[in-house]
PDB file of N, CA and C in Angstrom:
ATOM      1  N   UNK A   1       0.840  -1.181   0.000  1.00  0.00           N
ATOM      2  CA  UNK A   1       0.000   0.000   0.000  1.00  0.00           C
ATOM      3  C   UNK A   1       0.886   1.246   0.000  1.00  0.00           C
ATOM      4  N   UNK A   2       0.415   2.227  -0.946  1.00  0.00           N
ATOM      5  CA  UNK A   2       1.144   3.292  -0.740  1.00  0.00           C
ATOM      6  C   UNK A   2       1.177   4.236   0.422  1.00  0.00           C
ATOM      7  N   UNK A   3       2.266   5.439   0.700  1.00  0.00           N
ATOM      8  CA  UNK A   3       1.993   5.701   1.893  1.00  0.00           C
ATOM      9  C   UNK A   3       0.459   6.926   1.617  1.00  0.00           C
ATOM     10  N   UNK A   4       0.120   7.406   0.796  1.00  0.00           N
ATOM     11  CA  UNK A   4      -0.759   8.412   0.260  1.00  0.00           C
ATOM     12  C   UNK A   4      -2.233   7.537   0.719  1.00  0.00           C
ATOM     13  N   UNK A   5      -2.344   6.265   0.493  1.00  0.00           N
ATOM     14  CA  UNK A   5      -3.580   5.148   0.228  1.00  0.00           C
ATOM     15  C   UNK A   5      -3.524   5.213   2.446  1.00  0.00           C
ATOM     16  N   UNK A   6      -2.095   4.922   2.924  1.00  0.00           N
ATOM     17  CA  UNK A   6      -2.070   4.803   4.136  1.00  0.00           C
ATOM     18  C   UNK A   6      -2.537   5.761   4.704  1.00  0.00           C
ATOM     19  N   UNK A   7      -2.135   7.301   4.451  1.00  0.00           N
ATOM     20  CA  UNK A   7      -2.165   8.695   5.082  1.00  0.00           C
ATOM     21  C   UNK A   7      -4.084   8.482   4.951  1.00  0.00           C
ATOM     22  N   UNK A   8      -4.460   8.665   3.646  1.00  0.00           N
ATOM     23  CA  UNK A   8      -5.865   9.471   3.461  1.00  0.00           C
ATOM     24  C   UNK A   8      -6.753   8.253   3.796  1.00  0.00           C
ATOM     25  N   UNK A   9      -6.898   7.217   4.398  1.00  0.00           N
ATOM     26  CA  UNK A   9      -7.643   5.720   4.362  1.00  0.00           C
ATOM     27  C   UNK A   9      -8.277   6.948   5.779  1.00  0.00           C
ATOM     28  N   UNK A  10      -7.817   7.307   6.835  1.00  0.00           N
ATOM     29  CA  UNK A  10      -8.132   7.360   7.863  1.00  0.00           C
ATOM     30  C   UNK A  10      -9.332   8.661   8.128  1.00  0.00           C
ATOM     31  N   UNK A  11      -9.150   9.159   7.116  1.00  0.00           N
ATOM     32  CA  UNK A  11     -10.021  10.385   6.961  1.00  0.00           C
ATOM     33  C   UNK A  11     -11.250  10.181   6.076  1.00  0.00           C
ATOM     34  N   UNK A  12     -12.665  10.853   6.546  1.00  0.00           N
ATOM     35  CA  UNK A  12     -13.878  11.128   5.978  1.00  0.00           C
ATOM     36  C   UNK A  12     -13.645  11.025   4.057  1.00  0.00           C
ATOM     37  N   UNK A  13     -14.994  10.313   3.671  1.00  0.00           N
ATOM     38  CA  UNK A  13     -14.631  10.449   2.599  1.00  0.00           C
ATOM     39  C   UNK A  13     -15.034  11.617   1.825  1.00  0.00           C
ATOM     40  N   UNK A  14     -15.433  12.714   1.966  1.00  0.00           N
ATOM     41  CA  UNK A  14     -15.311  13.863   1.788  1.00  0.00           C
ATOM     42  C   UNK A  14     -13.870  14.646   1.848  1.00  0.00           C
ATOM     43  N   UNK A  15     -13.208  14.742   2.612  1.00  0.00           N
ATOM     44  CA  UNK A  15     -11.393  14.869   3.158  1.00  0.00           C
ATOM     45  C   UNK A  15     -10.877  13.911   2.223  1.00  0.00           C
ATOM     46  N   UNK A  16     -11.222  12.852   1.838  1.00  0.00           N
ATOM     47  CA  UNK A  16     -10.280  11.899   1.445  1.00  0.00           C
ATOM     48  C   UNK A  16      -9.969  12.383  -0.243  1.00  0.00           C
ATOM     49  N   UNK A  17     -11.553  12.593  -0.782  1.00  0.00           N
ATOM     50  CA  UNK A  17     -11.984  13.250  -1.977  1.00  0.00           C
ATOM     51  C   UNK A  17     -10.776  14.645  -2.157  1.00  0.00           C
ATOM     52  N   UNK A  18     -10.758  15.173  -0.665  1.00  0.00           N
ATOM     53  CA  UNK A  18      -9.978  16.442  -1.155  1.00  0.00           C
ATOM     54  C   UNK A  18      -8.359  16.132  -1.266  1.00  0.00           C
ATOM     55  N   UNK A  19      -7.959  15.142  -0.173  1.00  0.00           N
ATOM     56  CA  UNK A  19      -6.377  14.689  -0.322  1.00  0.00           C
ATOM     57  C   UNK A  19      -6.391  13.940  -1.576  1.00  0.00           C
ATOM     58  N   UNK A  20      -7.315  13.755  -2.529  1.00  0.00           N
ATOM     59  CA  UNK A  20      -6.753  13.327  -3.505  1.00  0.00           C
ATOM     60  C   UNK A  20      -6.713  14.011  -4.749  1.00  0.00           C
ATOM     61  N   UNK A  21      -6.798  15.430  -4.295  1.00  0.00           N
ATOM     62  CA  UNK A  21      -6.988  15.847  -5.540  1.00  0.00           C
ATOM     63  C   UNK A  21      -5.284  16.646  -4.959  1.00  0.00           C
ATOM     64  N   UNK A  22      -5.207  17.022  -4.093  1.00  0.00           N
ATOM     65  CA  UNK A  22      -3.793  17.361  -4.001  1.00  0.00           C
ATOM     66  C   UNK A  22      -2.510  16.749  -4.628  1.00  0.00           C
ATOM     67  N   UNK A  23      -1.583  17.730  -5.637  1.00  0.00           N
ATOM     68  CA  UNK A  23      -0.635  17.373  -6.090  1.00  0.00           C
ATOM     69  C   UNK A  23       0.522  17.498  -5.224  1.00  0.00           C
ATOM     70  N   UNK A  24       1.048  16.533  -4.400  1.00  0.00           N
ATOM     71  CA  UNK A  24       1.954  16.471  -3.733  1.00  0.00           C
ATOM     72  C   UNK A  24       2.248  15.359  -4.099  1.00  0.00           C
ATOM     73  N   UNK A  25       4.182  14.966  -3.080  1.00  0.00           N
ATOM     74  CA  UNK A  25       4.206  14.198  -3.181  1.00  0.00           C
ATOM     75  C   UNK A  25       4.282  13.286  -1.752  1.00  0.00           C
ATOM     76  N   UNK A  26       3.347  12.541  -1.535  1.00  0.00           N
ATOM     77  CA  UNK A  26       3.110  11.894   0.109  1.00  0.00           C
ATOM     78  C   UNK A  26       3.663  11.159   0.946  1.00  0.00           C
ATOM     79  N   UNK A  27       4.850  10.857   0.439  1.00  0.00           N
ATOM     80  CA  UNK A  27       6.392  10.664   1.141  1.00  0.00           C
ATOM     81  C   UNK A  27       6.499  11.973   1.612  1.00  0.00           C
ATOM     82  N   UNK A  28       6.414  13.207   1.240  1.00  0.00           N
ATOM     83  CA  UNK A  28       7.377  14.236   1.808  1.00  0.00           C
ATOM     84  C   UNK A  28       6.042  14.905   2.717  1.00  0.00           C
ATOM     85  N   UNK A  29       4.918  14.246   2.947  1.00  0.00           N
ATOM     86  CA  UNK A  29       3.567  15.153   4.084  1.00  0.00           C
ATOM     87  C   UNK A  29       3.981  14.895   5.102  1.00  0.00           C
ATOM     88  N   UNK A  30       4.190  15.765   5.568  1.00  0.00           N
ATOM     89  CA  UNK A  30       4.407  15.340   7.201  1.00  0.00           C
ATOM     90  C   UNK A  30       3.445  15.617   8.530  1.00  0.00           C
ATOM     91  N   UNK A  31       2.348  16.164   8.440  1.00  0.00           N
ATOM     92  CA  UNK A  31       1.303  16.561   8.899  1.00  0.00           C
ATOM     93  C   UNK A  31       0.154  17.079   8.299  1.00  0.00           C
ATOM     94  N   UNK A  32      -1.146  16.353   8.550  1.00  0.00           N
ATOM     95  CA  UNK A  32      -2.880  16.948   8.132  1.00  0.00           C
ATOM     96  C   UNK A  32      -3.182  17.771   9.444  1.00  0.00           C
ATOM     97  N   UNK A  33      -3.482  18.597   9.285  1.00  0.00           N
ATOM     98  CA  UNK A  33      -3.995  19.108  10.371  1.00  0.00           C
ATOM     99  C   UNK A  33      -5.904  19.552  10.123  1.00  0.00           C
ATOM    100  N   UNK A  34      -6.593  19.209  10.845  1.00  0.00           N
ATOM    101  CA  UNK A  34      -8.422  18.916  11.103  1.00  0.00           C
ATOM    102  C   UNK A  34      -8.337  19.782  11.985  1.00  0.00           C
ATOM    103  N   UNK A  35      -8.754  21.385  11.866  1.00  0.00           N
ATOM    104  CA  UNK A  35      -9.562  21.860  13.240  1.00  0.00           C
ATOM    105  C   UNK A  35     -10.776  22.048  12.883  1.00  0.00           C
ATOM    106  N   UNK A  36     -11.479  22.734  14.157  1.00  0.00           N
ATOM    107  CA  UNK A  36     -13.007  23.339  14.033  1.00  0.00           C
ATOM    108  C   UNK A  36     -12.560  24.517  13.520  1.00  0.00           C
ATOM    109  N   UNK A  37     -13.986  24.578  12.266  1.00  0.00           N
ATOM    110  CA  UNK A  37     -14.193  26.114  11.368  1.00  0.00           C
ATOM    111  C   UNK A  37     -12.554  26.506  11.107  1.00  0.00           C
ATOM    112  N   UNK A  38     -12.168  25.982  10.720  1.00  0.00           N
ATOM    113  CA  UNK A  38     -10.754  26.154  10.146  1.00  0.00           C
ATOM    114  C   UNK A  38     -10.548  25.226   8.837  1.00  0.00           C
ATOM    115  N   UNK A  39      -9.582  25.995   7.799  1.00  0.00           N
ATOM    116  CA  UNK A  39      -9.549  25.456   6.375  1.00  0.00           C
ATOM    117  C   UNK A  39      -8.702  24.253   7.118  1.00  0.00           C
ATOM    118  N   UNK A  40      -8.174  22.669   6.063  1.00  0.00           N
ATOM    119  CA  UNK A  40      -7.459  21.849   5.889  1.00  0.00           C
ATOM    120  C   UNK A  40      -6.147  22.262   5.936  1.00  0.00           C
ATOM    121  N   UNK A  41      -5.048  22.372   6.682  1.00  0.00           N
ATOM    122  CA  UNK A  41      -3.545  22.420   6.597  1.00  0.00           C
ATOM    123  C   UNK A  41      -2.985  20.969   6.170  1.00  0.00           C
ATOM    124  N   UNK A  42      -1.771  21.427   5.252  1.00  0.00           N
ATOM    125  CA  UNK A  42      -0.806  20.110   5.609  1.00  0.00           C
ATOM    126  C   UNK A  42       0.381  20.974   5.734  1.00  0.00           C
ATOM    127  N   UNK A  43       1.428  20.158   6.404  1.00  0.00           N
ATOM    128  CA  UNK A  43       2.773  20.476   6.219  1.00  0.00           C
ATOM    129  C   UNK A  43       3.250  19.121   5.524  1.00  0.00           C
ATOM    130  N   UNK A  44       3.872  20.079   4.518  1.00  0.00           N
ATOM    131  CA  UNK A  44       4.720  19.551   3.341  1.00  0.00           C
ATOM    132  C   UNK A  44       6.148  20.084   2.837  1.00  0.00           C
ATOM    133  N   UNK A  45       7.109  19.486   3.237  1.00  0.00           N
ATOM    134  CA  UNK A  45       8.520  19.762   3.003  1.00  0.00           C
ATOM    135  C   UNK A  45       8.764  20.880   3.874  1.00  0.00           C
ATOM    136  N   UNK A  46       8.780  20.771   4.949  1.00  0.00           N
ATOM    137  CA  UNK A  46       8.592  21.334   5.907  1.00  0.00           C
ATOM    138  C   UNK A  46       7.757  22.842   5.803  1.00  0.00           C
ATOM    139  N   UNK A  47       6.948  23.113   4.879  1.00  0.00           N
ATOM    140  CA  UNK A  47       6.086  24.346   4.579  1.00  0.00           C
ATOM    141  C   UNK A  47       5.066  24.154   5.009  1.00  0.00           C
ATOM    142  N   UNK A  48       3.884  25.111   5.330  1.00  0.00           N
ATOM    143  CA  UNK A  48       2.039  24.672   5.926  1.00  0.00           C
ATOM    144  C   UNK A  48       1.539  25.169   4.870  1.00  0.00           C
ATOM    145  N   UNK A  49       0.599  25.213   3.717  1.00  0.00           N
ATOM    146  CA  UNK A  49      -0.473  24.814   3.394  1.00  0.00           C
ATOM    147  C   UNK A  49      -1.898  24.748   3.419  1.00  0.00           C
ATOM    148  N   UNK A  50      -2.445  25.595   3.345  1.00  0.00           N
ATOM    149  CA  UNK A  50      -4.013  25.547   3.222  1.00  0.00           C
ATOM    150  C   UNK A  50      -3.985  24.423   2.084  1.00  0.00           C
ATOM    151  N   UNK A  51      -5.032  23.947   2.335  1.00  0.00           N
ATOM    152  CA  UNK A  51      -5.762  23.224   1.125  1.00  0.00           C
ATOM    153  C   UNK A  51      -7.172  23.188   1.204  1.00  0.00           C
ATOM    154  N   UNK A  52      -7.819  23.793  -0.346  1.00  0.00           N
ATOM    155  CA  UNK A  52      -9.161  24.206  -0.675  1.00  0.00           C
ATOM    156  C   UNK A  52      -9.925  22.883  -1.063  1.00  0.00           C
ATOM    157  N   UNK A  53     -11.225  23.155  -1.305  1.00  0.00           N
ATOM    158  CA  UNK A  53     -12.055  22.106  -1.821  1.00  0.00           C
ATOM    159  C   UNK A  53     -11.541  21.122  -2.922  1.00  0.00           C
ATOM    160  N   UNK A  54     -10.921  22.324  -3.647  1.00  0.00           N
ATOM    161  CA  UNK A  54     -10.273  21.886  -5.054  1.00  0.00           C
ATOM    162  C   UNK A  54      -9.468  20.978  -5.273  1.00  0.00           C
ATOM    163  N   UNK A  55      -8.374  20.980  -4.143  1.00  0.00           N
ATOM    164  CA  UNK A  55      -6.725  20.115  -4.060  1.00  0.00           C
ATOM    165  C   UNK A  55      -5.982  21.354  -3.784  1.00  0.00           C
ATOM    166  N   UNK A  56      -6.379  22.224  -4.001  1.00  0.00           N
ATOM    167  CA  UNK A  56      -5.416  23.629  -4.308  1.00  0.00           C
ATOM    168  C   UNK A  56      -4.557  23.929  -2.960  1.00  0.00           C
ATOM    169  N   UNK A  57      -3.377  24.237  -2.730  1.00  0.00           N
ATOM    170  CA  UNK A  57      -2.427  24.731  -1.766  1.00  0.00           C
ATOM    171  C   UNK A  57      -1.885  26.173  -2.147  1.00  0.00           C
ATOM    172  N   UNK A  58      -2.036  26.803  -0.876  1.00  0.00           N
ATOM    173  CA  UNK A  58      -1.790  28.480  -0.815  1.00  0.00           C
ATOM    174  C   UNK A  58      -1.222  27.886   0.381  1.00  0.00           C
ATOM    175  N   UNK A  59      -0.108  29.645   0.480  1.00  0.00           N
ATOM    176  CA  UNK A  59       0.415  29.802   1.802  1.00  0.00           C
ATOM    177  C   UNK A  59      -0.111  30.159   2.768  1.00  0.00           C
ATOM    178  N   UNK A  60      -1.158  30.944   2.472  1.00  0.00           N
ATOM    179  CA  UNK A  60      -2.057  31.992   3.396  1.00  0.00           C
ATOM    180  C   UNK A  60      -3.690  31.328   2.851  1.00  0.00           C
ATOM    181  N   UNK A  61      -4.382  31.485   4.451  1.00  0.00           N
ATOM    182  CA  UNK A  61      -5.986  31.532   4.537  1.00  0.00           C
ATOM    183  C   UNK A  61      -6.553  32.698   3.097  1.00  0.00           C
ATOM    184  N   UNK A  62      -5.700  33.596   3.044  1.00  0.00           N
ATOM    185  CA  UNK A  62      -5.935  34.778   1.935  1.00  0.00           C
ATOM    186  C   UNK A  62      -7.216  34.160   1.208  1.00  0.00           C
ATOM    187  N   UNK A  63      -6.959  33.240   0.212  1.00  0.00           N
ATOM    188  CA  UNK A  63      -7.090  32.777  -1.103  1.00  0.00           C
ATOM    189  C   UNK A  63      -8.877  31.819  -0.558  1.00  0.00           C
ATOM    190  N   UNK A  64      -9.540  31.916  -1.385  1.00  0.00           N
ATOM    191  CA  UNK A  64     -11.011  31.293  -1.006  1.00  0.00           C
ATOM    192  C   UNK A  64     -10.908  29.879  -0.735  1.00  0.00           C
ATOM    193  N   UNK A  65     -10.758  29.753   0.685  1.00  0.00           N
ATOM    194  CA  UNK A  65     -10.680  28.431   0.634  1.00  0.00           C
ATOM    195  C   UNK A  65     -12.171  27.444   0.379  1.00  0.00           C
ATOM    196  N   UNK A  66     -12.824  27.587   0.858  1.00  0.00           N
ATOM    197  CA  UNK A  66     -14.444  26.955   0.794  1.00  0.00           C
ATOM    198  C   UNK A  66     -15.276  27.305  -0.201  1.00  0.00           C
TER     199      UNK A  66
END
């Protein structure tokens, strides 16, 4: 199993829908972060990450996430 199939198995399939539209690569994720009323974070190569409905990654909340 890949580690991407390992990472996103554990999450809603709504979330899962969205980690897969993300172009990363999932050897180098090193954290999802899930809060309340807060967009999707990952840290990736040691950077954080919003991630939108889309797959899309920004640095900043700025950008429409929802």
């Amino acid at each position: 199993m890949e580690k991407k199939d390992e990472l996103i198995k554990i999450f809603s399939k709504n979330i899962r829908e969205i980690l897969n539209r993300v172009a990363v690569d999932f050897d180098e994720v090193q954290e999802i972060r899930l809060r309340v009323a807060a967009p999707l974070l990952m840290v990736y190569k040691n950077e954080e990450y919003y991630i939108s409905r889309l797959g899309q990654r920004a640095r900043t909340a700025g950008m429409p996430i929802w």
